[in-house]
N, C-alpha and C. Protein backbone atom coordinates (compact mmCIF):
# COMPACT_ATOMS: atom_id res chain seq x y z
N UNK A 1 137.01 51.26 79.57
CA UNK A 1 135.69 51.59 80.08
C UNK A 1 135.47 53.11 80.03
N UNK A 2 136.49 53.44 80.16
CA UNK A 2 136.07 55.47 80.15
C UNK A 2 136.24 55.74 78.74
N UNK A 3 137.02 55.40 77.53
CA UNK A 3 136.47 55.14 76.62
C UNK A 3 135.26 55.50 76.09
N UNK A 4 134.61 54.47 76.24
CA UNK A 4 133.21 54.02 76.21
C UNK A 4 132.21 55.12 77.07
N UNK A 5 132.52 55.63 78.21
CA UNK A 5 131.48 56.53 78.97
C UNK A 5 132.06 58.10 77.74
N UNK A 6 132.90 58.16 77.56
CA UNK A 6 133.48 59.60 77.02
C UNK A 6 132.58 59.19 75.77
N UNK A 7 132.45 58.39 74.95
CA UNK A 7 131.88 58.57 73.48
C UNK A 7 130.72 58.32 73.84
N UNK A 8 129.96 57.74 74.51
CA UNK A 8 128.58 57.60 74.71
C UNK A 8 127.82 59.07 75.11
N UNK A 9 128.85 59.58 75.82
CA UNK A 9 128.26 61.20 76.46
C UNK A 9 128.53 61.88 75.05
N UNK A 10 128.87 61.80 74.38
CA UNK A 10 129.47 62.41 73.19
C UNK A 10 128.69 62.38 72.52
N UNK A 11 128.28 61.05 71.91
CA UNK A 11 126.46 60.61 71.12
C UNK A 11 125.74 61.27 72.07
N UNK A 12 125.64 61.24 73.15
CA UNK A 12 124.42 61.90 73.40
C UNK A 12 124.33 63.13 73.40
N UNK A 13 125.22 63.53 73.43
CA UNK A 13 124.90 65.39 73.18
C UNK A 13 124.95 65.60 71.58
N UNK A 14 125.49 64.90 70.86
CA UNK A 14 125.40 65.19 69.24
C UNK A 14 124.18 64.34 69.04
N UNK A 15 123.38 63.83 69.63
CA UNK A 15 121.62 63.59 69.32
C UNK A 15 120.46 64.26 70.07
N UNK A 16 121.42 65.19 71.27
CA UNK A 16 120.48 66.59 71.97
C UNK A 16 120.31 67.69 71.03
N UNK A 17 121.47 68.04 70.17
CA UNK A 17 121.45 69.24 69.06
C UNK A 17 119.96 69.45 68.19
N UNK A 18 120.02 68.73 67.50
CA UNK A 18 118.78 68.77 66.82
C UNK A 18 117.44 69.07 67.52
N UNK A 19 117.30 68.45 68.87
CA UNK A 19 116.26 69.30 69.73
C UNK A 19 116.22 70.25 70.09
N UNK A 20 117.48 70.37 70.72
CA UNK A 20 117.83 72.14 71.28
C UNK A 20 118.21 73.19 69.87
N UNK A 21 118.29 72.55 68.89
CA UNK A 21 117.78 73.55 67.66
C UNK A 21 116.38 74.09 67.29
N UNK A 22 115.49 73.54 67.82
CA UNK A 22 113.95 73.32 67.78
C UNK A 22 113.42 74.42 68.97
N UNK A 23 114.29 74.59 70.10
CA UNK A 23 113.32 74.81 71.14
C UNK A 23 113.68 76.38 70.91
N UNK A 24 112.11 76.66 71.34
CA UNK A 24 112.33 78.57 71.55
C UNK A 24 112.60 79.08 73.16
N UNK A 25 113.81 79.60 73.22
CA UNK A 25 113.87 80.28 74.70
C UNK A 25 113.59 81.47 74.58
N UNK A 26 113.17 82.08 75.69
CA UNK A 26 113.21 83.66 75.98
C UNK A 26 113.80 83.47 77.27
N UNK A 27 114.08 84.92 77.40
CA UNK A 27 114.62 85.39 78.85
C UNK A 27 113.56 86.52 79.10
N UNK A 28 113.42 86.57 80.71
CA UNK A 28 112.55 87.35 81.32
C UNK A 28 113.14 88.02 82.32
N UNK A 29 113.25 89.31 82.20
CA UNK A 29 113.52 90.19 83.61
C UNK A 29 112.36 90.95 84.31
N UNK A 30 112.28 89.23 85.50
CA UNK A 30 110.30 89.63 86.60
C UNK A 30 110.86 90.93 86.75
N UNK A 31 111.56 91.38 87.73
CA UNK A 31 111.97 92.69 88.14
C UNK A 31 111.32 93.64 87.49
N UNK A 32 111.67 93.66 86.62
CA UNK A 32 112.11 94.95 85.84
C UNK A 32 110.40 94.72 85.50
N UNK A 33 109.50 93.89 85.11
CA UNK A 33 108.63 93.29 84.32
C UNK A 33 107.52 94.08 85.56
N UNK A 34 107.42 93.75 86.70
CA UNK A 34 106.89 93.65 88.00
C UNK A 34 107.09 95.48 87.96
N UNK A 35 108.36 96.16 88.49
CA UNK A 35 108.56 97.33 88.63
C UNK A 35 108.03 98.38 87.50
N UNK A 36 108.29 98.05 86.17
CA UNK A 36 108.50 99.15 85.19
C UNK A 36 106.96 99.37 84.78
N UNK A 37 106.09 98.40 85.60
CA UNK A 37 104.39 98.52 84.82
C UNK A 37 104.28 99.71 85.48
N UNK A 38 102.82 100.34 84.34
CA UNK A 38 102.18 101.45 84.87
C UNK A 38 101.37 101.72 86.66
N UNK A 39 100.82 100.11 87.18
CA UNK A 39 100.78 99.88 88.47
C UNK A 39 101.65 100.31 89.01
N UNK A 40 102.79 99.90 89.20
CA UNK A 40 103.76 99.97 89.89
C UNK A 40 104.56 101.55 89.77
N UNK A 41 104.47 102.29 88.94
CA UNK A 41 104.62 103.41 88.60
C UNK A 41 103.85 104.36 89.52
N UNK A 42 102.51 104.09 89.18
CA UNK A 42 101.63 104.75 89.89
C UNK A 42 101.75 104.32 91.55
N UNK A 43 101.66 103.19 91.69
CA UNK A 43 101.89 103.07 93.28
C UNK A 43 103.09 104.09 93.79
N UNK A 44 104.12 104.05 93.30
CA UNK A 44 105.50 104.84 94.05
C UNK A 44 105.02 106.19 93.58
N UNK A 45 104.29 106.85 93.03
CA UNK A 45 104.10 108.44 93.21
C UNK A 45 103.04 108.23 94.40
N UNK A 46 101.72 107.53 94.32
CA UNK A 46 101.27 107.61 95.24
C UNK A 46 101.98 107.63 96.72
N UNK A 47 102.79 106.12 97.18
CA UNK A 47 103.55 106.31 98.21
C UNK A 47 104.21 107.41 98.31
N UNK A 48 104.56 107.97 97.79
CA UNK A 48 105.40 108.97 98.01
C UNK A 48 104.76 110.40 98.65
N UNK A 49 103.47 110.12 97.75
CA UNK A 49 102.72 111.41 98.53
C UNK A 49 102.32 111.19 99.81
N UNK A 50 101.87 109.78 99.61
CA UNK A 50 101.03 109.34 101.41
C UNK A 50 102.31 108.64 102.20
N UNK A 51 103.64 109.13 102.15
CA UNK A 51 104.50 109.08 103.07
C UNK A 51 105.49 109.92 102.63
N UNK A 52 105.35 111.13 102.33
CA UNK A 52 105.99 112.58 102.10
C UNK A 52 105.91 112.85 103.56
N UNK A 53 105.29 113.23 104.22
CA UNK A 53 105.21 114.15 105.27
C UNK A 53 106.23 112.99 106.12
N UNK A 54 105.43 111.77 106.48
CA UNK A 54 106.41 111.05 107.39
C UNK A 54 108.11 111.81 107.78
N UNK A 55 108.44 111.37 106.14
CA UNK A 55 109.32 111.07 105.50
C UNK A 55 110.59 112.39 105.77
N UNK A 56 109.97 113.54 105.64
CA UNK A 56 110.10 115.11 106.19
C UNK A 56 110.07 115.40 107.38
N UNK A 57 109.29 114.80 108.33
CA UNK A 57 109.64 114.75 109.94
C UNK A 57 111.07 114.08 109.99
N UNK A 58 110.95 113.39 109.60
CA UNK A 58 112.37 112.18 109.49
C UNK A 58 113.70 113.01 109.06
N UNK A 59 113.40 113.85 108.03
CA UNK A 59 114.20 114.59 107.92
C UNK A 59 114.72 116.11 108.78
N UNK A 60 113.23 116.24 109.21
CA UNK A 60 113.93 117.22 110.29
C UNK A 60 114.43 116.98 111.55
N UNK A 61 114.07 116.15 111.52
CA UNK A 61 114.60 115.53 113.15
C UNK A 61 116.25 115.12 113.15
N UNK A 62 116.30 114.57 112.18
CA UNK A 62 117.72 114.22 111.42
C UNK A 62 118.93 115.70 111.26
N UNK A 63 118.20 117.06 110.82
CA UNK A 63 119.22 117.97 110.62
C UNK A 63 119.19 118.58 112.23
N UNK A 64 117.93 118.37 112.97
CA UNK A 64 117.96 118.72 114.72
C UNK A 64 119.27 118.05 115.09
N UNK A 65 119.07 116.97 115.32
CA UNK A 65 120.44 116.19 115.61
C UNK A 65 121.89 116.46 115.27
N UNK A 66 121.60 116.80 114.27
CA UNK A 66 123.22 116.82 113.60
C UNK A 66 123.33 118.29 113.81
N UNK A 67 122.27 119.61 114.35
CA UNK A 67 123.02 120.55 114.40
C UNK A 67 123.36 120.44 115.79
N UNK A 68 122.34 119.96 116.62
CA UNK A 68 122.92 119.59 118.12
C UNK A 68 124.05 119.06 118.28
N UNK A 69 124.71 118.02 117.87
CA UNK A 69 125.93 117.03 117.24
C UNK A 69 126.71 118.23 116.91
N UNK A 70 126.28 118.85 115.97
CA UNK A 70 127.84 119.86 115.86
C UNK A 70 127.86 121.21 116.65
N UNK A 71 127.13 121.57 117.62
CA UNK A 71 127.12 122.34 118.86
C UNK A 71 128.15 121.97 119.51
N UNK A 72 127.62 120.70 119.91
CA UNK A 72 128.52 120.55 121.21
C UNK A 72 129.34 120.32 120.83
N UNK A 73 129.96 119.94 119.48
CA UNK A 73 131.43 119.58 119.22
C UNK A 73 132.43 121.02 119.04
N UNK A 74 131.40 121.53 118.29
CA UNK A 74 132.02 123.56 118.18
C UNK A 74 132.46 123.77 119.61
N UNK A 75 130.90 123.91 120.29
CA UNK A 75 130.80 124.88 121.47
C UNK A 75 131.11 124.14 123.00
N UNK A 76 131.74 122.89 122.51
CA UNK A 76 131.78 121.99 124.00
C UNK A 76 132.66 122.57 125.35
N UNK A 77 133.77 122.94 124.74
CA UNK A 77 134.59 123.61 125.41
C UNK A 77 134.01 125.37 126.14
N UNK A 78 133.58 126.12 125.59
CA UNK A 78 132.85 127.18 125.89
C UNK A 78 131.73 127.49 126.86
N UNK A 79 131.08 125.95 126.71
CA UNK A 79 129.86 125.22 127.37
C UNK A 79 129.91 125.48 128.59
N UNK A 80 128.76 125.04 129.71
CA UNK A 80 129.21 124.69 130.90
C UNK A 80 128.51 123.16 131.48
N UNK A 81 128.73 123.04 132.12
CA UNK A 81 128.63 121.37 132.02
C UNK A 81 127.00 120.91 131.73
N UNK A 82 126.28 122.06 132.82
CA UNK A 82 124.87 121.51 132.54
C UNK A 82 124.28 122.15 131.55
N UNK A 83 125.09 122.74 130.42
CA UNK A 83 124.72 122.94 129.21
C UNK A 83 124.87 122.05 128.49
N UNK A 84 125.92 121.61 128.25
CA UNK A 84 126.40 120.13 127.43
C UNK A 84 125.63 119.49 127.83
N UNK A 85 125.38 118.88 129.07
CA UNK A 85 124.51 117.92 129.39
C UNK A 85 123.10 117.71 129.05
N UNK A 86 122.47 119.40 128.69
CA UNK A 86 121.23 119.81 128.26
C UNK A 86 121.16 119.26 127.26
N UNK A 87 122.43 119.87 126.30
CA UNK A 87 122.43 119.64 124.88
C UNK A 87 122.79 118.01 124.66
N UNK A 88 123.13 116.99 125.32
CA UNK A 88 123.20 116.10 125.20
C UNK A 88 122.07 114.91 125.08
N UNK A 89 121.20 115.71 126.19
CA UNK A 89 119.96 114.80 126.64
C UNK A 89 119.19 115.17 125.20
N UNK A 90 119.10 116.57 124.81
CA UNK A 90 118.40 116.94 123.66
C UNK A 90 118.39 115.97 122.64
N UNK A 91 120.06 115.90 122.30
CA UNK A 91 120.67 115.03 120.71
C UNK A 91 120.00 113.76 121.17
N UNK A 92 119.76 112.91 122.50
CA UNK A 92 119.96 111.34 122.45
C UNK A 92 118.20 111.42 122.44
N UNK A 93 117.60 112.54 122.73
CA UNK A 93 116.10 112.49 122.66
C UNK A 93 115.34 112.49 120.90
N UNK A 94 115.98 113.33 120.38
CA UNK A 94 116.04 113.62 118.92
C UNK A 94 116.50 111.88 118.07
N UNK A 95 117.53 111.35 118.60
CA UNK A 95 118.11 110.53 117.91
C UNK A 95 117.22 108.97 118.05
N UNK A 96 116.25 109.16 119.45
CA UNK A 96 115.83 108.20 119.73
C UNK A 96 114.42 108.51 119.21
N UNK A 97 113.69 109.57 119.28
CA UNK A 97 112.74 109.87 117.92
C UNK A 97 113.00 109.94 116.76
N UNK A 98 113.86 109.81 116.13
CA UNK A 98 113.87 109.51 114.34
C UNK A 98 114.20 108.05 114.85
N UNK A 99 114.88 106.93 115.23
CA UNK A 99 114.77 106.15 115.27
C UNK A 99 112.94 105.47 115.42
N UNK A 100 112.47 105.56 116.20
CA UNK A 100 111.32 105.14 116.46
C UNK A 100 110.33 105.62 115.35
N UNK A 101 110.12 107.14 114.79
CA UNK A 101 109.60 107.31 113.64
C UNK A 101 110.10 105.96 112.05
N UNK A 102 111.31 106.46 112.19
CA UNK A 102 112.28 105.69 111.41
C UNK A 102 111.15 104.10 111.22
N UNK A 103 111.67 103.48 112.03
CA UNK A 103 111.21 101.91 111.90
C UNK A 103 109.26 101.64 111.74
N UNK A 104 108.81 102.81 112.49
CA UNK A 104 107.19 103.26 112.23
C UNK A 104 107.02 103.34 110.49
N UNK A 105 107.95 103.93 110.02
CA UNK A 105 107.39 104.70 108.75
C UNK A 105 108.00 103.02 107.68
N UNK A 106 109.02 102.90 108.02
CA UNK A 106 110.01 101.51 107.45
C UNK A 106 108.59 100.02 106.85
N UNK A 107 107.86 100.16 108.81
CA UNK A 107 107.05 99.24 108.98
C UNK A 107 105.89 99.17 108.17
N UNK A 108 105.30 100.48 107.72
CA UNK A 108 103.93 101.07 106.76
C UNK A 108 104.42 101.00 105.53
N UNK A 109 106.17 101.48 105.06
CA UNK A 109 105.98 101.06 103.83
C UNK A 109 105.86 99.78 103.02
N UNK A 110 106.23 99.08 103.95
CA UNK A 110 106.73 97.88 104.04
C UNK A 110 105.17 96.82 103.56
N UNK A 111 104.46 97.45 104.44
CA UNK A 111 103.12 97.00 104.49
C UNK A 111 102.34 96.99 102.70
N UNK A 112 102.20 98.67 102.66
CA UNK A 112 101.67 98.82 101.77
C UNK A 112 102.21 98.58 100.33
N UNK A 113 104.05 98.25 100.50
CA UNK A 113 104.64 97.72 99.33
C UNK A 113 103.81 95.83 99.24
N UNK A 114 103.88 95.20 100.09
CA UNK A 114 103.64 93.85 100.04
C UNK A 114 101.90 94.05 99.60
N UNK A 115 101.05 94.80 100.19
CA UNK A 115 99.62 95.19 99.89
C UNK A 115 99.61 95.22 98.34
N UNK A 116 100.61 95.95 97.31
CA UNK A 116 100.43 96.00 96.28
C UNK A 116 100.99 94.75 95.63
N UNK A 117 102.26 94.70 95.87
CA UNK A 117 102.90 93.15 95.21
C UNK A 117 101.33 91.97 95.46
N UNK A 118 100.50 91.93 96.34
CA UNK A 118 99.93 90.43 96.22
C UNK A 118 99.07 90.93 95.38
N UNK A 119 98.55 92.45 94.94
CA UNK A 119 97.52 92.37 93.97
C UNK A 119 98.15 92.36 92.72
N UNK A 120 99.58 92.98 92.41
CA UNK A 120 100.00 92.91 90.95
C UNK A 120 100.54 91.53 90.53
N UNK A 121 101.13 90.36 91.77
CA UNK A 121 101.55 89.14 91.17
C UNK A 121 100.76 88.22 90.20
N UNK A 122 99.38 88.22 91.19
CA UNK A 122 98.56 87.22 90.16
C UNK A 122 98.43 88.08 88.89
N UNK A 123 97.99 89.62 88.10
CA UNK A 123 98.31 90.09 86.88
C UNK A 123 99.21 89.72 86.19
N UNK A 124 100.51 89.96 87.02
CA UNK A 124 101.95 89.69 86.18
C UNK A 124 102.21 87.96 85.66
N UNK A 125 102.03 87.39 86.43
CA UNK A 125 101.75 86.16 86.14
C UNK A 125 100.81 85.34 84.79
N UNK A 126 99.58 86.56 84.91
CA UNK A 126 98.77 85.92 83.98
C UNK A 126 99.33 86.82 82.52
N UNK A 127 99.68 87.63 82.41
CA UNK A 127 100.83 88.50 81.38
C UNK A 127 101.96 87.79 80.93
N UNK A 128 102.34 87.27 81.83
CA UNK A 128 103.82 86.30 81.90
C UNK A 128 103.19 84.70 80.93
N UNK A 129 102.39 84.28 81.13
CA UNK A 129 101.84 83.28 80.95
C UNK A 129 101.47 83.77 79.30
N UNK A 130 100.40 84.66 79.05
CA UNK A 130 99.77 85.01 77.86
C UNK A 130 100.86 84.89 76.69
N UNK A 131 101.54 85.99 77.14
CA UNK A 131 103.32 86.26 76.31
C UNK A 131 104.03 84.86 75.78
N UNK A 132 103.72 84.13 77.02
CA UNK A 132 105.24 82.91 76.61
C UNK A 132 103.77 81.72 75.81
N UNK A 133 102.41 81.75 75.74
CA UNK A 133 101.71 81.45 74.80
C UNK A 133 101.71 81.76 73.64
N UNK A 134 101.70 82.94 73.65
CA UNK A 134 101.73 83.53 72.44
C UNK A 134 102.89 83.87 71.36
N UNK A 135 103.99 83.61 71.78
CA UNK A 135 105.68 83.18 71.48
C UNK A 135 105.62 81.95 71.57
N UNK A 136 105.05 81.16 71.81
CA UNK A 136 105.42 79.35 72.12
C UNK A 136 106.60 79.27 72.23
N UNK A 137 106.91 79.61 73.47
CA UNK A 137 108.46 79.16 74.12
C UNK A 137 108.14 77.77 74.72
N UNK A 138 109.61 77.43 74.73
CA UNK A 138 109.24 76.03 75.61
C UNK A 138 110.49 76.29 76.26
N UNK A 139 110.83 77.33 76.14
CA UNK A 139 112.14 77.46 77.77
C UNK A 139 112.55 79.30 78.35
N UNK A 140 112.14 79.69 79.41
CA UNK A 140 112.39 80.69 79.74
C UNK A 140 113.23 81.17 81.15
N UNK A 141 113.95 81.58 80.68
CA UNK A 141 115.38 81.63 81.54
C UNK A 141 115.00 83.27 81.99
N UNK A 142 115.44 82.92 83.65
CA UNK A 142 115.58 85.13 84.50
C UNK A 142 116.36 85.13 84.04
N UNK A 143 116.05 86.61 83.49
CA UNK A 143 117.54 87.51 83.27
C UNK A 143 118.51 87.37 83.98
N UNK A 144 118.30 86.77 85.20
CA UNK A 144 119.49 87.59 86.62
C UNK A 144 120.61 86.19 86.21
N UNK A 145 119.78 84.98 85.20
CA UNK A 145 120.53 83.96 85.18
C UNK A 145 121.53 83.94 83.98
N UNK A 146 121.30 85.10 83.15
CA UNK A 146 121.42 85.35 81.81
C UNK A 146 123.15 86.16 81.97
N UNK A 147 124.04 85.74 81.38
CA UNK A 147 125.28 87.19 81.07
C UNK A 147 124.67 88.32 79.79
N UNK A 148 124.15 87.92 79.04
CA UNK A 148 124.05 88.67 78.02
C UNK A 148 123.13 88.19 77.25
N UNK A 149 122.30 88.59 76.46
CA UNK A 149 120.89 87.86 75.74
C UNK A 149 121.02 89.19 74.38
N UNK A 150 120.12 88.37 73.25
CA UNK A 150 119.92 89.49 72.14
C UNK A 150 118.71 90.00 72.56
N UNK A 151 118.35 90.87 72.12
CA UNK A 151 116.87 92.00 72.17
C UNK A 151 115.70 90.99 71.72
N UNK A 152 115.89 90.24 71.06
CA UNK A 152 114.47 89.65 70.46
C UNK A 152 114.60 88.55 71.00
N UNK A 153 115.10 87.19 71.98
CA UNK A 153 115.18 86.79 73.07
C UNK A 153 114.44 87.31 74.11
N UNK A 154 114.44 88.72 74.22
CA UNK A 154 113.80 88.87 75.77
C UNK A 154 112.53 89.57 75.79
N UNK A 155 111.77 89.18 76.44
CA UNK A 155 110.42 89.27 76.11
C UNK A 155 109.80 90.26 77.33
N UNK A 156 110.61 90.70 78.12
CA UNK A 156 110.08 91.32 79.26
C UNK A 156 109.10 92.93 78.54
N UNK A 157 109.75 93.28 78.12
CA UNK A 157 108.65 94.60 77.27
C UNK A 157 107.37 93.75 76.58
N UNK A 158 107.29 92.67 75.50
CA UNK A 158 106.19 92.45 75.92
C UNK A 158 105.11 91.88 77.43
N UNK A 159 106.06 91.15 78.44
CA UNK A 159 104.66 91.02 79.29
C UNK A 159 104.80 92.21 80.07
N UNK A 160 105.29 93.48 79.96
CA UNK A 160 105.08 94.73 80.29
C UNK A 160 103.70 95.26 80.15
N UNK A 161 103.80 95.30 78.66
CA UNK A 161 102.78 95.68 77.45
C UNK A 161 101.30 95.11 78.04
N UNK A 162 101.64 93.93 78.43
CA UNK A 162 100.32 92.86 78.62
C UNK A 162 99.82 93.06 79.81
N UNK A 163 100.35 93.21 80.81
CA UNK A 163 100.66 94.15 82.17
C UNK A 163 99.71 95.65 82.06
N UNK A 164 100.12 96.25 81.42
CA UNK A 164 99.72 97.46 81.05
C UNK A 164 98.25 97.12 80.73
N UNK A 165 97.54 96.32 79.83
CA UNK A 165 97.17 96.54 78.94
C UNK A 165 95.66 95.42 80.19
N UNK A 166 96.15 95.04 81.19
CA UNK A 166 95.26 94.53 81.87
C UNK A 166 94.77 95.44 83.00
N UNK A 167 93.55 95.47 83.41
CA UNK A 167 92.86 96.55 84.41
C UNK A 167 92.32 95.70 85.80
């Protein structure tokens, strides 16, 4: 009986060949497809400008801390108690404002990253769609599922292109 199941699976994959000789795959990397458009380009300089400043409080508050942090570690001994203690209340005041900035600024980018993803998905999608029409694939595999693919397999530069090329 196993026999019989071993050669039957056997015919059937030596009468799958001839189909899977027929079919066109591509591979797609959304990622890269989604990220590398000119949208998405342009969004991260923008963010960057309209959360530069944030971003720079964050950072100064951050080198406040850490020079307070290495005060008292220098000067602890030298100190007197309700100095340390000054300088202590300072660091945990500092540390508890970049935190709270921190998760404020985290929360807005957060926002305005998802604000752009719902307007570029339906584009990318209809790019994604046009491409694998216009290739008549009938199988498209993520990259992330892929070890290794040839260059003309992967089609992500064109729905880049198509991406681009939509307003």
């Amino acid at each position: 009986m196993r026999k019989f199941i071993y050669v039957a699976v056997a015919i059937m994959g030596l009468a799958s060949l001839p189909a899977a000789a027929d079919m066109k795959i591509a591979v797609l990397d959304y990622q890269a497809a989604l990220f590398e458009s000119d949208v998405a380009k342009r969004y991260s300089v923008d963010a960057e400008k309209k959360f530069g400043s944030q971003l720079q409080r964050l950072k100064n508050l951050e080198s406040e801390a850490k020079r307070l942090q290495e005060r008292m570690q220098r000067d602890g001994e030298k100190l007197g108690q309700t100095e340390l203690e000054k300088l202590d209340l300072e660091f945990r005041q500092k540390a508890r404002e970049f935190q709270i900035q921190s998760k404020e600024l985290n929360d807005a980018k957060a926002q305005a990253d998802r604000e752009v993803l719902d307007q570029l998905k339906p584009k990318l999608e209809k790019a994604i769609e046009s491409a694998l029409q216009a290739g008549g694939y009938d199988l498209v595999i993520d990259r992330s599922a892929v070890v290794d693919v040839k260059p003309q397999y992967d089609i992500t530069s064109q729905v880049i292109e198509r991406l681009n090329s939509t307003r």
